[in-house]
PDBML (XML) file of the C-alpha atoms, coordinates in Angstrom:
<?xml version="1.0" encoding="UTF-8" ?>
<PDBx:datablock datablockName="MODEL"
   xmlns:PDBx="http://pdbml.pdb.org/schema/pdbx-v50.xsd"
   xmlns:xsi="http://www.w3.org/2001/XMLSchema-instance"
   xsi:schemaLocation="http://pdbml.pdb.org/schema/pdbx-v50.xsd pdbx-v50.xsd">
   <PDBx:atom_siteCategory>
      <PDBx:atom_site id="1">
         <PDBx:B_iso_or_equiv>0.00</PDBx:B_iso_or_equiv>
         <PDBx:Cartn_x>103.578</PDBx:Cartn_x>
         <PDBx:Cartn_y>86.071</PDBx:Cartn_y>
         <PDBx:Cartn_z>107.929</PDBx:Cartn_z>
         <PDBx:auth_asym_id>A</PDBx:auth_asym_id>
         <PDBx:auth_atom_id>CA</PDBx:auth_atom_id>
         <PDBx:auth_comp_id>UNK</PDBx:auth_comp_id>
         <PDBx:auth_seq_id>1</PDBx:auth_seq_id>
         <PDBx:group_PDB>ATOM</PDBx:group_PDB>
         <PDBx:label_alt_id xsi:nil="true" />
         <PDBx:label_asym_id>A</PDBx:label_asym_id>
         <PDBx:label_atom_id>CA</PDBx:label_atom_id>
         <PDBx:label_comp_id>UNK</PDBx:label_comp_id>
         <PDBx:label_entity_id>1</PDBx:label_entity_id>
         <PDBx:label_seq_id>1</PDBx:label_seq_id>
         <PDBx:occupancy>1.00</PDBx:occupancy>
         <PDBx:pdbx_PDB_model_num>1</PDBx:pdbx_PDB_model_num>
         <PDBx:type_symbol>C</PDBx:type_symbol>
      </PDBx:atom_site>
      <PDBx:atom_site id="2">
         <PDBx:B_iso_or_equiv>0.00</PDBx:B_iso_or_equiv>
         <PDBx:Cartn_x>101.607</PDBx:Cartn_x>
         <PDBx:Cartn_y>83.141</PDBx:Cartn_y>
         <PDBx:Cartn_z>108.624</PDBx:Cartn_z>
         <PDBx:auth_asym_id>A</PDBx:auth_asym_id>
         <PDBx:auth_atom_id>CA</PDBx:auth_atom_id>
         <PDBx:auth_comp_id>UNK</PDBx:auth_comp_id>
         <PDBx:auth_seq_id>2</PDBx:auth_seq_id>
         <PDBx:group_PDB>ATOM</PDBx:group_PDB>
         <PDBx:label_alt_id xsi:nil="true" />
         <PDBx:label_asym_id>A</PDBx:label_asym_id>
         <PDBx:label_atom_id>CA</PDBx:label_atom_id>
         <PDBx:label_comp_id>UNK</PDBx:label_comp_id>
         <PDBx:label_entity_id>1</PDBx:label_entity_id>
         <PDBx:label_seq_id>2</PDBx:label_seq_id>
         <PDBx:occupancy>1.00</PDBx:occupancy>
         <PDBx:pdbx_PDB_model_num>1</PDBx:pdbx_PDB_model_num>
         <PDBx:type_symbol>C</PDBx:type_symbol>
      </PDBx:atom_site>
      <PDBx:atom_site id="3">
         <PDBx:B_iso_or_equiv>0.00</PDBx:B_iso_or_equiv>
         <PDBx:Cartn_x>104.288</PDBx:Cartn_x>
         <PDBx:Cartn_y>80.555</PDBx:Cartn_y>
         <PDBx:Cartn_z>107.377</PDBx:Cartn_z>
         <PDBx:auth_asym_id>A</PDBx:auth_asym_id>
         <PDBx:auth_atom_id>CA</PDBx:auth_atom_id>
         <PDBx:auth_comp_id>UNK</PDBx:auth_comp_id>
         <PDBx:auth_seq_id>3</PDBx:auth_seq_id>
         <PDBx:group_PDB>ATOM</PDBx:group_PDB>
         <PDBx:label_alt_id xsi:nil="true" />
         <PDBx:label_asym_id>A</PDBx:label_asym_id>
         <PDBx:label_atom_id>CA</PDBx:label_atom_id>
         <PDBx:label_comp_id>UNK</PDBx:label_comp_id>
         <PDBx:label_entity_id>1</PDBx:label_entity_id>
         <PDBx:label_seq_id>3</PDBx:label_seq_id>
         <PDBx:occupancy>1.00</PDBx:occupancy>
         <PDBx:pdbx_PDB_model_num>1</PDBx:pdbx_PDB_model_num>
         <PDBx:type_symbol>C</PDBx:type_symbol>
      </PDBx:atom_site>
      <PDBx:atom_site id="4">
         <PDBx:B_iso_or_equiv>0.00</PDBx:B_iso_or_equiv>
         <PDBx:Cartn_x>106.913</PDBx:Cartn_x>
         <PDBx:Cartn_y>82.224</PDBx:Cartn_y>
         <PDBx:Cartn_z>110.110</PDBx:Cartn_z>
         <PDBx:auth_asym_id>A</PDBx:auth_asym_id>
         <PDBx:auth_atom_id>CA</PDBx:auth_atom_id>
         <PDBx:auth_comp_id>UNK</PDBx:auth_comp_id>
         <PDBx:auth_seq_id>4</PDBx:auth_seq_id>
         <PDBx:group_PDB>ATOM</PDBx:group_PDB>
         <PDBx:label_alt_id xsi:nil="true" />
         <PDBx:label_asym_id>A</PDBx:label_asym_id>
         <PDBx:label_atom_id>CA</PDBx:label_atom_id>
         <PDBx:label_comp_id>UNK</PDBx:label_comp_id>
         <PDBx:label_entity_id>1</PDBx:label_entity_id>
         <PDBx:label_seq_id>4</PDBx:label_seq_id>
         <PDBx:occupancy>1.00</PDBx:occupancy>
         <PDBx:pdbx_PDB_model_num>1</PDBx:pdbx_PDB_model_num>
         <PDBx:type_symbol>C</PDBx:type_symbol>
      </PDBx:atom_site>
      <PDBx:atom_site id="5">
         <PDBx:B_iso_or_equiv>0.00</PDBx:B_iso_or_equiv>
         <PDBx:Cartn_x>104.160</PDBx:Cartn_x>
         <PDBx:Cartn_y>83.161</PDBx:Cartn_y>
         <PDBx:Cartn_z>112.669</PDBx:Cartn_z>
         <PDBx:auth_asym_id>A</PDBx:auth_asym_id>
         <PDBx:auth_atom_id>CA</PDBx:auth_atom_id>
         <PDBx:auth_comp_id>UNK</PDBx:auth_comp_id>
         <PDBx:auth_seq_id>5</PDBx:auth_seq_id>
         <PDBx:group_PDB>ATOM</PDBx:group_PDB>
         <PDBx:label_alt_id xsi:nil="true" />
         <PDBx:label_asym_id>A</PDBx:label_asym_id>
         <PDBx:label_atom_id>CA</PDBx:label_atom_id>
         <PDBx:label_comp_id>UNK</PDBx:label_comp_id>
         <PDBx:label_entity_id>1</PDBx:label_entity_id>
         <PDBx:label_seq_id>5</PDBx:label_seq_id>
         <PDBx:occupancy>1.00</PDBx:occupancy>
         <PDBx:pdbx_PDB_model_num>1</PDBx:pdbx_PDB_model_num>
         <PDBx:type_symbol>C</PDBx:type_symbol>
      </PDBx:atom_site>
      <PDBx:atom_site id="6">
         <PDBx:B_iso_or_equiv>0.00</PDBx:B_iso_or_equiv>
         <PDBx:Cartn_x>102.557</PDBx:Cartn_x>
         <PDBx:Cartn_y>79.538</PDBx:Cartn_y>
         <PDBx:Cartn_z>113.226</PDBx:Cartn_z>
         <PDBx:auth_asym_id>A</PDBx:auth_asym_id>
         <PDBx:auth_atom_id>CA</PDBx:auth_atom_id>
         <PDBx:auth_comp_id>UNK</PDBx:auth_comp_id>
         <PDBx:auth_seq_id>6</PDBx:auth_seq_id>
         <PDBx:group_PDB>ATOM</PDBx:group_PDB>
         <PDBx:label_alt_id xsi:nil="true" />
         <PDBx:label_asym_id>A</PDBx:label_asym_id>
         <PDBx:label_atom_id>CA</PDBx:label_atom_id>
         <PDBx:label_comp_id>UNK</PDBx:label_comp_id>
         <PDBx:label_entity_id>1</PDBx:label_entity_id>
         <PDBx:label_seq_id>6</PDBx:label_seq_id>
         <PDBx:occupancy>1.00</PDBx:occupancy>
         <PDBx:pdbx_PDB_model_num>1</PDBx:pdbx_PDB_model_num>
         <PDBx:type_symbol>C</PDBx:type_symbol>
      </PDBx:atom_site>
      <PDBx:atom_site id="7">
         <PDBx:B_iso_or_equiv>0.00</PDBx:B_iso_or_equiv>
         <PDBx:Cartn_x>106.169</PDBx:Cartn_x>
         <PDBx:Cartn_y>77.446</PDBx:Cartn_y>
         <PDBx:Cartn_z>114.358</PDBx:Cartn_z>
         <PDBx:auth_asym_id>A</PDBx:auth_asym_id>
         <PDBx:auth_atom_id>CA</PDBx:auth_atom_id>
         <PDBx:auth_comp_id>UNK</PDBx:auth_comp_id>
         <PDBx:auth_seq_id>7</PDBx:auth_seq_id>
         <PDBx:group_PDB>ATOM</PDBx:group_PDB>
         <PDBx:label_alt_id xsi:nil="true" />
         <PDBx:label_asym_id>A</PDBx:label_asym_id>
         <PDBx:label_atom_id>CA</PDBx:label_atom_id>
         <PDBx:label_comp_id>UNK</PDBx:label_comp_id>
         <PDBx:label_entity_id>1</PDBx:label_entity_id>
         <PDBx:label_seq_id>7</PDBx:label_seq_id>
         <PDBx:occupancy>1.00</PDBx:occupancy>
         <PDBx:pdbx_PDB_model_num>1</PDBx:pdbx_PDB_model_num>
         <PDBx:type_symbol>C</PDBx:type_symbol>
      </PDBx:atom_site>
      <PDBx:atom_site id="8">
         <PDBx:B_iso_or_equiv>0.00</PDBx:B_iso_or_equiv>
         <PDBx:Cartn_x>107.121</PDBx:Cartn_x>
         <PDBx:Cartn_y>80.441</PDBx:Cartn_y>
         <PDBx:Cartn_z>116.531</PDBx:Cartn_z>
         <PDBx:auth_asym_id>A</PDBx:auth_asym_id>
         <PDBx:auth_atom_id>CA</PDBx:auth_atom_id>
         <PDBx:auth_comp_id>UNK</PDBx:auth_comp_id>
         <PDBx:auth_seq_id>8</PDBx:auth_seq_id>
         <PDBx:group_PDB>ATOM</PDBx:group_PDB>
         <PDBx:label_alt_id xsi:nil="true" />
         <PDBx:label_asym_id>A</PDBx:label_asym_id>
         <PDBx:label_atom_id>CA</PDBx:label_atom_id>
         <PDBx:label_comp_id>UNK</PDBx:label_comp_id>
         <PDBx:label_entity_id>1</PDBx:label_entity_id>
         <PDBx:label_seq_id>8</PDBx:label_seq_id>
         <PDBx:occupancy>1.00</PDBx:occupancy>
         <PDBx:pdbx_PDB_model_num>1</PDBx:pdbx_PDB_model_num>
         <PDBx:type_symbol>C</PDBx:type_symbol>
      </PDBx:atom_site>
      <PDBx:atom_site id="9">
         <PDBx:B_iso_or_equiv>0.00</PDBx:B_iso_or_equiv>
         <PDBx:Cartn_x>103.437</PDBx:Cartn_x>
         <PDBx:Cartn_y>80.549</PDBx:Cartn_y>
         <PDBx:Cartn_z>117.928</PDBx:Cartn_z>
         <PDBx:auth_asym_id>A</PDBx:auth_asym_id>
         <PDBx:auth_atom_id>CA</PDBx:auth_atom_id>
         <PDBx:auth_comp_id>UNK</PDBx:auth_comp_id>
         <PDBx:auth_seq_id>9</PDBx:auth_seq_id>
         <PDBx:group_PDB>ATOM</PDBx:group_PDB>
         <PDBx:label_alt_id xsi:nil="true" />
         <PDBx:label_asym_id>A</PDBx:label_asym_id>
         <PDBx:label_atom_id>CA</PDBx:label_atom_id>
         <PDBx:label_comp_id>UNK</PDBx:label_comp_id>
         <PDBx:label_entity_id>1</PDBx:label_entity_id>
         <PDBx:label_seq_id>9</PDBx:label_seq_id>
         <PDBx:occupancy>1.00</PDBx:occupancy>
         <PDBx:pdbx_PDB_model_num>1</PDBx:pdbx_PDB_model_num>
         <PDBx:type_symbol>C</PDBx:type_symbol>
      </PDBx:atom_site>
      <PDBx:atom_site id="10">
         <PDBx:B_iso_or_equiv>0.00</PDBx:B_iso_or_equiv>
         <PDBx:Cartn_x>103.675</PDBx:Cartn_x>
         <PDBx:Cartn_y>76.618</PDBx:Cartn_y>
         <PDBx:Cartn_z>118.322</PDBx:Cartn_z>
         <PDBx:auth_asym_id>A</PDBx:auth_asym_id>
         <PDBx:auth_atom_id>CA</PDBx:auth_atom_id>
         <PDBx:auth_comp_id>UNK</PDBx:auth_comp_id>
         <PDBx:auth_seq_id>10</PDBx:auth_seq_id>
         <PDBx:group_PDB>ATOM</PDBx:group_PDB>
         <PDBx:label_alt_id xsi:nil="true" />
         <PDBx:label_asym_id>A</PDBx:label_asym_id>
         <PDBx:label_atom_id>CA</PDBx:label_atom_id>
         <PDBx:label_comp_id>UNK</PDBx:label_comp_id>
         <PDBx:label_entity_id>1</PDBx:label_entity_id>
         <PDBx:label_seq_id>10</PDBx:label_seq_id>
         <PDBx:occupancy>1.00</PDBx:occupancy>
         <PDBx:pdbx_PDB_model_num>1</PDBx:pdbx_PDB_model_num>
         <PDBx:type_symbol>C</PDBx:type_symbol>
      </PDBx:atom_site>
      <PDBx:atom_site id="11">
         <PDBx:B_iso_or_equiv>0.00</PDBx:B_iso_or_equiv>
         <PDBx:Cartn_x>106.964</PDBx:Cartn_x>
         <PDBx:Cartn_y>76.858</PDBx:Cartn_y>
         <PDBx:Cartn_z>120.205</PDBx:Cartn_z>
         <PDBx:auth_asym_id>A</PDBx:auth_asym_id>
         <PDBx:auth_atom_id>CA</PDBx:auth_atom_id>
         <PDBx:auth_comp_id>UNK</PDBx:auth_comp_id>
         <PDBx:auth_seq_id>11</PDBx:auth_seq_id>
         <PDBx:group_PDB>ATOM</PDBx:group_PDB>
         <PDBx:label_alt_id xsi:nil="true" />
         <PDBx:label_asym_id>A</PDBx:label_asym_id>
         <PDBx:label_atom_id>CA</PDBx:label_atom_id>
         <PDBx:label_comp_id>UNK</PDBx:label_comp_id>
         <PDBx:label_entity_id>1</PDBx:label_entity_id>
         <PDBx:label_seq_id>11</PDBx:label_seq_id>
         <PDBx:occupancy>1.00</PDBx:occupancy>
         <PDBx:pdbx_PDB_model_num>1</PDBx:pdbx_PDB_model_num>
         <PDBx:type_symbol>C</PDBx:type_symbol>
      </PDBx:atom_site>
      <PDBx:atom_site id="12">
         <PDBx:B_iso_or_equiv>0.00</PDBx:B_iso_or_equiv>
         <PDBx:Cartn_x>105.387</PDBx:Cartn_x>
         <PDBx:Cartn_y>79.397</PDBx:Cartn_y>
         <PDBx:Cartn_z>122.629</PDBx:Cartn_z>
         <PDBx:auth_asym_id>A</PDBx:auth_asym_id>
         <PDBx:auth_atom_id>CA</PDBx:auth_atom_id>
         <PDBx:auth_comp_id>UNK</PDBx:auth_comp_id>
         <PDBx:auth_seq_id>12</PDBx:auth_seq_id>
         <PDBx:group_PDB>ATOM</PDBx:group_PDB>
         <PDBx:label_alt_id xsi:nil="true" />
         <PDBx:label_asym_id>A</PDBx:label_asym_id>
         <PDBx:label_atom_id>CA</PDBx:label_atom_id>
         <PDBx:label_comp_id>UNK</PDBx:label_comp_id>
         <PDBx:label_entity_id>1</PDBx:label_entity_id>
         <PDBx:label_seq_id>12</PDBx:label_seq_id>
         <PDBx:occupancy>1.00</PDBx:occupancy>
         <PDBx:pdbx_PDB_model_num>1</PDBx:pdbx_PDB_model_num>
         <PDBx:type_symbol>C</PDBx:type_symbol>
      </PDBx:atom_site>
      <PDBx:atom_site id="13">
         <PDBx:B_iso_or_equiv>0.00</PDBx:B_iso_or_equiv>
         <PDBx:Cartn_x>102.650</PDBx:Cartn_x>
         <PDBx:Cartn_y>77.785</PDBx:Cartn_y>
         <PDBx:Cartn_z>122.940</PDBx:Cartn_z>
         <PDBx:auth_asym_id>A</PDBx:auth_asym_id>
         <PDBx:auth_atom_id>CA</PDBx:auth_atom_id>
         <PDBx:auth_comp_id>UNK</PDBx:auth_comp_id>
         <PDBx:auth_seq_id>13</PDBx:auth_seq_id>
         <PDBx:group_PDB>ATOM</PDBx:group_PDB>
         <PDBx:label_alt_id xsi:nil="true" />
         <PDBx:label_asym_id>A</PDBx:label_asym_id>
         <PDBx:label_atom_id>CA</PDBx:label_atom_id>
         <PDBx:label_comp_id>UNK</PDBx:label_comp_id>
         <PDBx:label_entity_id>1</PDBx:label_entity_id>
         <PDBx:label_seq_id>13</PDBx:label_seq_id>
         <PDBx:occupancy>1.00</PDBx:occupancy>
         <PDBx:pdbx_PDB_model_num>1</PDBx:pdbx_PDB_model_num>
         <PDBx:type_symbol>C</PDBx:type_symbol>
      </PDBx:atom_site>
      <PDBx:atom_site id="14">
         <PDBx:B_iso_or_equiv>0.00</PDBx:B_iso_or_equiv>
         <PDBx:Cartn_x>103.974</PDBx:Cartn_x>
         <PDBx:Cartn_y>74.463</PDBx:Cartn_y>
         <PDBx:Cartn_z>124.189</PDBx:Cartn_z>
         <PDBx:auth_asym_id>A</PDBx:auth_asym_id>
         <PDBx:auth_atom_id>CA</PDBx:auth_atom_id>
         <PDBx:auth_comp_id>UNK</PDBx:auth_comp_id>
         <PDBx:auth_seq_id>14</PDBx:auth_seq_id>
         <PDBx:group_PDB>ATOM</PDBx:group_PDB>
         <PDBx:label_alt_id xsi:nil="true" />
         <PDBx:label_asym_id>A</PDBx:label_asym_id>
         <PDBx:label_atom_id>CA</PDBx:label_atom_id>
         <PDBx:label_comp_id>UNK</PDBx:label_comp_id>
         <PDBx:label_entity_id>1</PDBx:label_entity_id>
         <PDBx:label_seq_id>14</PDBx:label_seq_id>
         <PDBx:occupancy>1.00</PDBx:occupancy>
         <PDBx:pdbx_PDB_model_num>1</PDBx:pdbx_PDB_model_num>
         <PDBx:type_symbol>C</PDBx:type_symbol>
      </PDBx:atom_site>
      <PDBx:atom_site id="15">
         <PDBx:B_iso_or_equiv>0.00</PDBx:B_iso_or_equiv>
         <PDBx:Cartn_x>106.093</PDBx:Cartn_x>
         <PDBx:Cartn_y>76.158</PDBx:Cartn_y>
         <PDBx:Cartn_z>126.241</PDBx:Cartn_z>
         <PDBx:auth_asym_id>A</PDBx:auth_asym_id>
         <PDBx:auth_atom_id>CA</PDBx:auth_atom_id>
         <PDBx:auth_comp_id>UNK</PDBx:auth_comp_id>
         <PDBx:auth_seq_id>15</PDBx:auth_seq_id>
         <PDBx:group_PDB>ATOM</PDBx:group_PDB>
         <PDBx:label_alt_id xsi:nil="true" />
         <PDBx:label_asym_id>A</PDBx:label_asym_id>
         <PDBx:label_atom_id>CA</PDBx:label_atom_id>
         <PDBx:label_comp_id>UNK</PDBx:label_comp_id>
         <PDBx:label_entity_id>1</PDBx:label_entity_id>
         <PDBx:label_seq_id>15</PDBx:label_seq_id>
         <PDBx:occupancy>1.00</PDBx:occupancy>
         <PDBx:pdbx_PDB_model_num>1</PDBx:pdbx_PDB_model_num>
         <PDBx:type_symbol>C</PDBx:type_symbol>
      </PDBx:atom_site>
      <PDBx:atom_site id="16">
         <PDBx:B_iso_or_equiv>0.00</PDBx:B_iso_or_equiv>
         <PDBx:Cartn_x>103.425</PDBx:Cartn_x>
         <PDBx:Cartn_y>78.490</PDBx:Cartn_y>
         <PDBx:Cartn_z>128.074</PDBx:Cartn_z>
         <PDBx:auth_asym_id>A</PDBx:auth_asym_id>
         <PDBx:auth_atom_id>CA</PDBx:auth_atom_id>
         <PDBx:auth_comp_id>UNK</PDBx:auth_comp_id>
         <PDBx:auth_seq_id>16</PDBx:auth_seq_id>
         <PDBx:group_PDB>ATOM</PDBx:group_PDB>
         <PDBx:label_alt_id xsi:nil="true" />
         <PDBx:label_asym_id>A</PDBx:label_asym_id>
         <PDBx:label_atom_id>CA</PDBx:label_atom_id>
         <PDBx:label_comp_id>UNK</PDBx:label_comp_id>
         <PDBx:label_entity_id>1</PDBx:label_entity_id>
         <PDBx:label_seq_id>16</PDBx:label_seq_id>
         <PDBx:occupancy>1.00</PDBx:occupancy>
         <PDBx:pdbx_PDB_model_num>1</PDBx:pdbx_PDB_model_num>
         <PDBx:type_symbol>C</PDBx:type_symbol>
      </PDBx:atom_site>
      <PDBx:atom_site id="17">
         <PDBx:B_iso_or_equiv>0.00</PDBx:B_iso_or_equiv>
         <PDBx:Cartn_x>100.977</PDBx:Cartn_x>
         <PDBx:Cartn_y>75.328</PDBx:Cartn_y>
         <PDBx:Cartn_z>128.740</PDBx:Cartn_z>
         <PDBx:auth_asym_id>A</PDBx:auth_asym_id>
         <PDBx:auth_atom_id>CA</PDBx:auth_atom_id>
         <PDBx:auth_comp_id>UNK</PDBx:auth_comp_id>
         <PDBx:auth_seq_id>17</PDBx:auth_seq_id>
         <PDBx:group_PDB>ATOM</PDBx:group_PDB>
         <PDBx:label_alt_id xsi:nil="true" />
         <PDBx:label_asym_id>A</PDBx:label_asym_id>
         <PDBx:label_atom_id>CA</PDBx:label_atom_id>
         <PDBx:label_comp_id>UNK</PDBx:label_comp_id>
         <PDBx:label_entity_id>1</PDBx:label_entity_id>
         <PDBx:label_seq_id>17</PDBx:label_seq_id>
         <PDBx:occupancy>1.00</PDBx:occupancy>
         <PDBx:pdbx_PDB_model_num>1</PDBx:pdbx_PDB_model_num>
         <PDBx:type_symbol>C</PDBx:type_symbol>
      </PDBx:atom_site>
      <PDBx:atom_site id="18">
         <PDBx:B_iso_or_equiv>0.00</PDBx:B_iso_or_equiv>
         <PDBx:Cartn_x>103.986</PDBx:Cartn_x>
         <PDBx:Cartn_y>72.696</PDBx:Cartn_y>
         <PDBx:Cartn_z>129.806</PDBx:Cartn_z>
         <PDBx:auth_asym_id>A</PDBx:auth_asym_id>
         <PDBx:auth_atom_id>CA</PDBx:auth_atom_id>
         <PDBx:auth_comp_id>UNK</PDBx:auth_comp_id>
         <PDBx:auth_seq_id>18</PDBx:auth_seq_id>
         <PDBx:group_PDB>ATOM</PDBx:group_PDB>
         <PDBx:label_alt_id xsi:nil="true" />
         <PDBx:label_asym_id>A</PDBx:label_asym_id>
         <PDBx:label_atom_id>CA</PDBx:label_atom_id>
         <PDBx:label_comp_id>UNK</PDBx:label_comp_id>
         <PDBx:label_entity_id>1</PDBx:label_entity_id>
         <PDBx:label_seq_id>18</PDBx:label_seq_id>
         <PDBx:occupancy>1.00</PDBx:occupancy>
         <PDBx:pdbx_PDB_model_num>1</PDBx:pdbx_PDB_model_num>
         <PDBx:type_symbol>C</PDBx:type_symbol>
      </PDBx:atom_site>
      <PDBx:atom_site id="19">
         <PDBx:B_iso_or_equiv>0.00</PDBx:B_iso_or_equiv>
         <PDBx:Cartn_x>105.949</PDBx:Cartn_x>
         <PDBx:Cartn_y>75.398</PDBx:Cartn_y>
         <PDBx:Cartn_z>131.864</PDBx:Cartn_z>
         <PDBx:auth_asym_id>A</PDBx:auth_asym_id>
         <PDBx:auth_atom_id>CA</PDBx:auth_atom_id>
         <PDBx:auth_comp_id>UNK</PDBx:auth_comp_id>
         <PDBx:auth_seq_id>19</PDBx:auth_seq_id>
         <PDBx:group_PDB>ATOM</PDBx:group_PDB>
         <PDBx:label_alt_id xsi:nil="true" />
         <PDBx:label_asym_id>A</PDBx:label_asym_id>
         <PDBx:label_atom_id>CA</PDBx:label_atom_id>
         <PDBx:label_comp_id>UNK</PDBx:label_comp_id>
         <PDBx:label_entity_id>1</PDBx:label_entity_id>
         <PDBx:label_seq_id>19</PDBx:label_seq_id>
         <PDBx:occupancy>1.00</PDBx:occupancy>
         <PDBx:pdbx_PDB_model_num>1</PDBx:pdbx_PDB_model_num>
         <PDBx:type_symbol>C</PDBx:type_symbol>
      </PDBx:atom_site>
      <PDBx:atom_site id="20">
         <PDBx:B_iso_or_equiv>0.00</PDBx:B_iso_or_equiv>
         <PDBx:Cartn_x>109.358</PDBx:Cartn_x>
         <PDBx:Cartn_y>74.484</PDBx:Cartn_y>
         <PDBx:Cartn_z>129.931</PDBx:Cartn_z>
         <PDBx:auth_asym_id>A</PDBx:auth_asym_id>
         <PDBx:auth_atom_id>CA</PDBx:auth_atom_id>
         <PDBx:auth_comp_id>UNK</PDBx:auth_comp_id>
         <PDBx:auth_seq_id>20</PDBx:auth_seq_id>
         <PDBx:group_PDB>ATOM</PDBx:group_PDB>
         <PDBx:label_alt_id xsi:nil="true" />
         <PDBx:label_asym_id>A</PDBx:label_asym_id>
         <PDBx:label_atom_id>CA</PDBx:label_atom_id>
         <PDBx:label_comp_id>UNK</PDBx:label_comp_id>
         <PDBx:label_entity_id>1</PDBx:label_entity_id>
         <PDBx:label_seq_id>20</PDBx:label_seq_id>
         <PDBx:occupancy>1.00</PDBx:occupancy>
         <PDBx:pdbx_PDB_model_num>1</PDBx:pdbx_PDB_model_num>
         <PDBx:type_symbol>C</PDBx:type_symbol>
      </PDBx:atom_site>
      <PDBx:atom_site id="21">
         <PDBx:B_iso_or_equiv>0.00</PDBx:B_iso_or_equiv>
         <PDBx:Cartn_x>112.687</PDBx:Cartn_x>
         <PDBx:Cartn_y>76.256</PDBx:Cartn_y>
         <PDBx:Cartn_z>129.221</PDBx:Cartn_z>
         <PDBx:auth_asym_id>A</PDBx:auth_asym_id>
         <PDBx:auth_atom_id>CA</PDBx:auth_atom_id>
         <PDBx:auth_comp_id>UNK</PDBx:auth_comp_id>
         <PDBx:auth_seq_id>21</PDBx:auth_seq_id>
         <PDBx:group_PDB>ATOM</PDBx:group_PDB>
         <PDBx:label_alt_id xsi:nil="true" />
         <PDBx:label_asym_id>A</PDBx:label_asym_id>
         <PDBx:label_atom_id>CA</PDBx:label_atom_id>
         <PDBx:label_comp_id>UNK</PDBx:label_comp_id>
         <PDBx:label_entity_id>1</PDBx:label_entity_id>
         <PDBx:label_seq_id>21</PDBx:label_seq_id>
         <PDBx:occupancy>1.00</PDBx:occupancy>
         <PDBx:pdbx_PDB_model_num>1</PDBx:pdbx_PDB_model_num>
         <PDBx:type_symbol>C</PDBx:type_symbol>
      </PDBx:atom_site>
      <PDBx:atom_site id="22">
         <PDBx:B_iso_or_equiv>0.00</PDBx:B_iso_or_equiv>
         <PDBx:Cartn_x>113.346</PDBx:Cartn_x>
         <PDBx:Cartn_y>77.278</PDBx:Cartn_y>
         <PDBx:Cartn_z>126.041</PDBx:Cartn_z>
         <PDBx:auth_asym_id>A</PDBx:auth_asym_id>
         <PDBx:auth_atom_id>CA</PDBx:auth_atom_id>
         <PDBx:auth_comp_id>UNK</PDBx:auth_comp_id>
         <PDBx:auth_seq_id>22</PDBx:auth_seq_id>
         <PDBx:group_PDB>ATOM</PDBx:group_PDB>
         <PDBx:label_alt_id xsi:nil="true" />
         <PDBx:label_asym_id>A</PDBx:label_asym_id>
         <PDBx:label_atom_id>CA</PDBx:label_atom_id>
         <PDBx:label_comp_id>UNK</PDBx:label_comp_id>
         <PDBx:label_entity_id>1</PDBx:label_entity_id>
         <PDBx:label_seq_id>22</PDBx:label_seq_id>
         <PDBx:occupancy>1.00</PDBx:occupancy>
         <PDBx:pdbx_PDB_model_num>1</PDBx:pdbx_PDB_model_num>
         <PDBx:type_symbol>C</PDBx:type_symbol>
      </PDBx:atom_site>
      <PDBx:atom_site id="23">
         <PDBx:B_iso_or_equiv>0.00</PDBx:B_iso_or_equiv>
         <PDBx:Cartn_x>115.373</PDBx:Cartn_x>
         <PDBx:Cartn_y>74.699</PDBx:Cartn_y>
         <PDBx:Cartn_z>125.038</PDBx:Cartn_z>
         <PDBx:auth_asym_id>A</PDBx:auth_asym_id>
         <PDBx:auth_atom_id>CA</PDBx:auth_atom_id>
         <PDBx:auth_comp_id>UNK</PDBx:auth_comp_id>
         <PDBx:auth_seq_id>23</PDBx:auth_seq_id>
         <PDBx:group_PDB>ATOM</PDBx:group_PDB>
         <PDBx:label_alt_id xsi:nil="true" />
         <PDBx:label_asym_id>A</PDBx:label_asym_id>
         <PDBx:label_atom_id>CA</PDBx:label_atom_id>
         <PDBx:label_comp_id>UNK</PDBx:label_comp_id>
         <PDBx:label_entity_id>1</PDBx:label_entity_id>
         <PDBx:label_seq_id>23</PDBx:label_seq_id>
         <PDBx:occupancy>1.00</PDBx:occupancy>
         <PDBx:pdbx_PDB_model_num>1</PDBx:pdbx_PDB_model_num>
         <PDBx:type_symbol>C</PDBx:type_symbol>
      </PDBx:atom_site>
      <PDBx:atom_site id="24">
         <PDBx:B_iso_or_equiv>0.00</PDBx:B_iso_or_equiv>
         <PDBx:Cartn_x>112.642</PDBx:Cartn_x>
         <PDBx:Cartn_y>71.827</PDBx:Cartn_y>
         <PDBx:Cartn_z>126.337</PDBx:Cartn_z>
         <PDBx:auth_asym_id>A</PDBx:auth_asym_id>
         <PDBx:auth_atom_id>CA</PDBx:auth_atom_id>
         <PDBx:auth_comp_id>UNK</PDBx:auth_comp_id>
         <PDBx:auth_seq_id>24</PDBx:auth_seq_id>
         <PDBx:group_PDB>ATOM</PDBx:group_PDB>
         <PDBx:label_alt_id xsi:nil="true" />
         <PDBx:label_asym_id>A</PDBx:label_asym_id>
         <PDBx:label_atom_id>CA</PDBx:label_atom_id>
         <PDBx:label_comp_id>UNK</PDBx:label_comp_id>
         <PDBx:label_entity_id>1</PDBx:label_entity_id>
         <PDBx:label_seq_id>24</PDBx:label_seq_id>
         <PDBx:occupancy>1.00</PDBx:occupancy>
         <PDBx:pdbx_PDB_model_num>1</PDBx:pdbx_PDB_model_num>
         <PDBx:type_symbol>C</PDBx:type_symbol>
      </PDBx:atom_site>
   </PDBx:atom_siteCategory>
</PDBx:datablock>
């Protein structure tokens, strides 16, 4: 769980604090 949680948590993170698209 933590191997697959922390890239997915990453990913949302940098797109929650820089307002991106998915994509971005």
């Amino acid at each position: 769980f933590l191997l697959l949680w922390a890239p997915v948590y990453l990913l949302r993170a940098v797109r929650r604090v820089y307002q991106l698209s998915w994509p971005w």
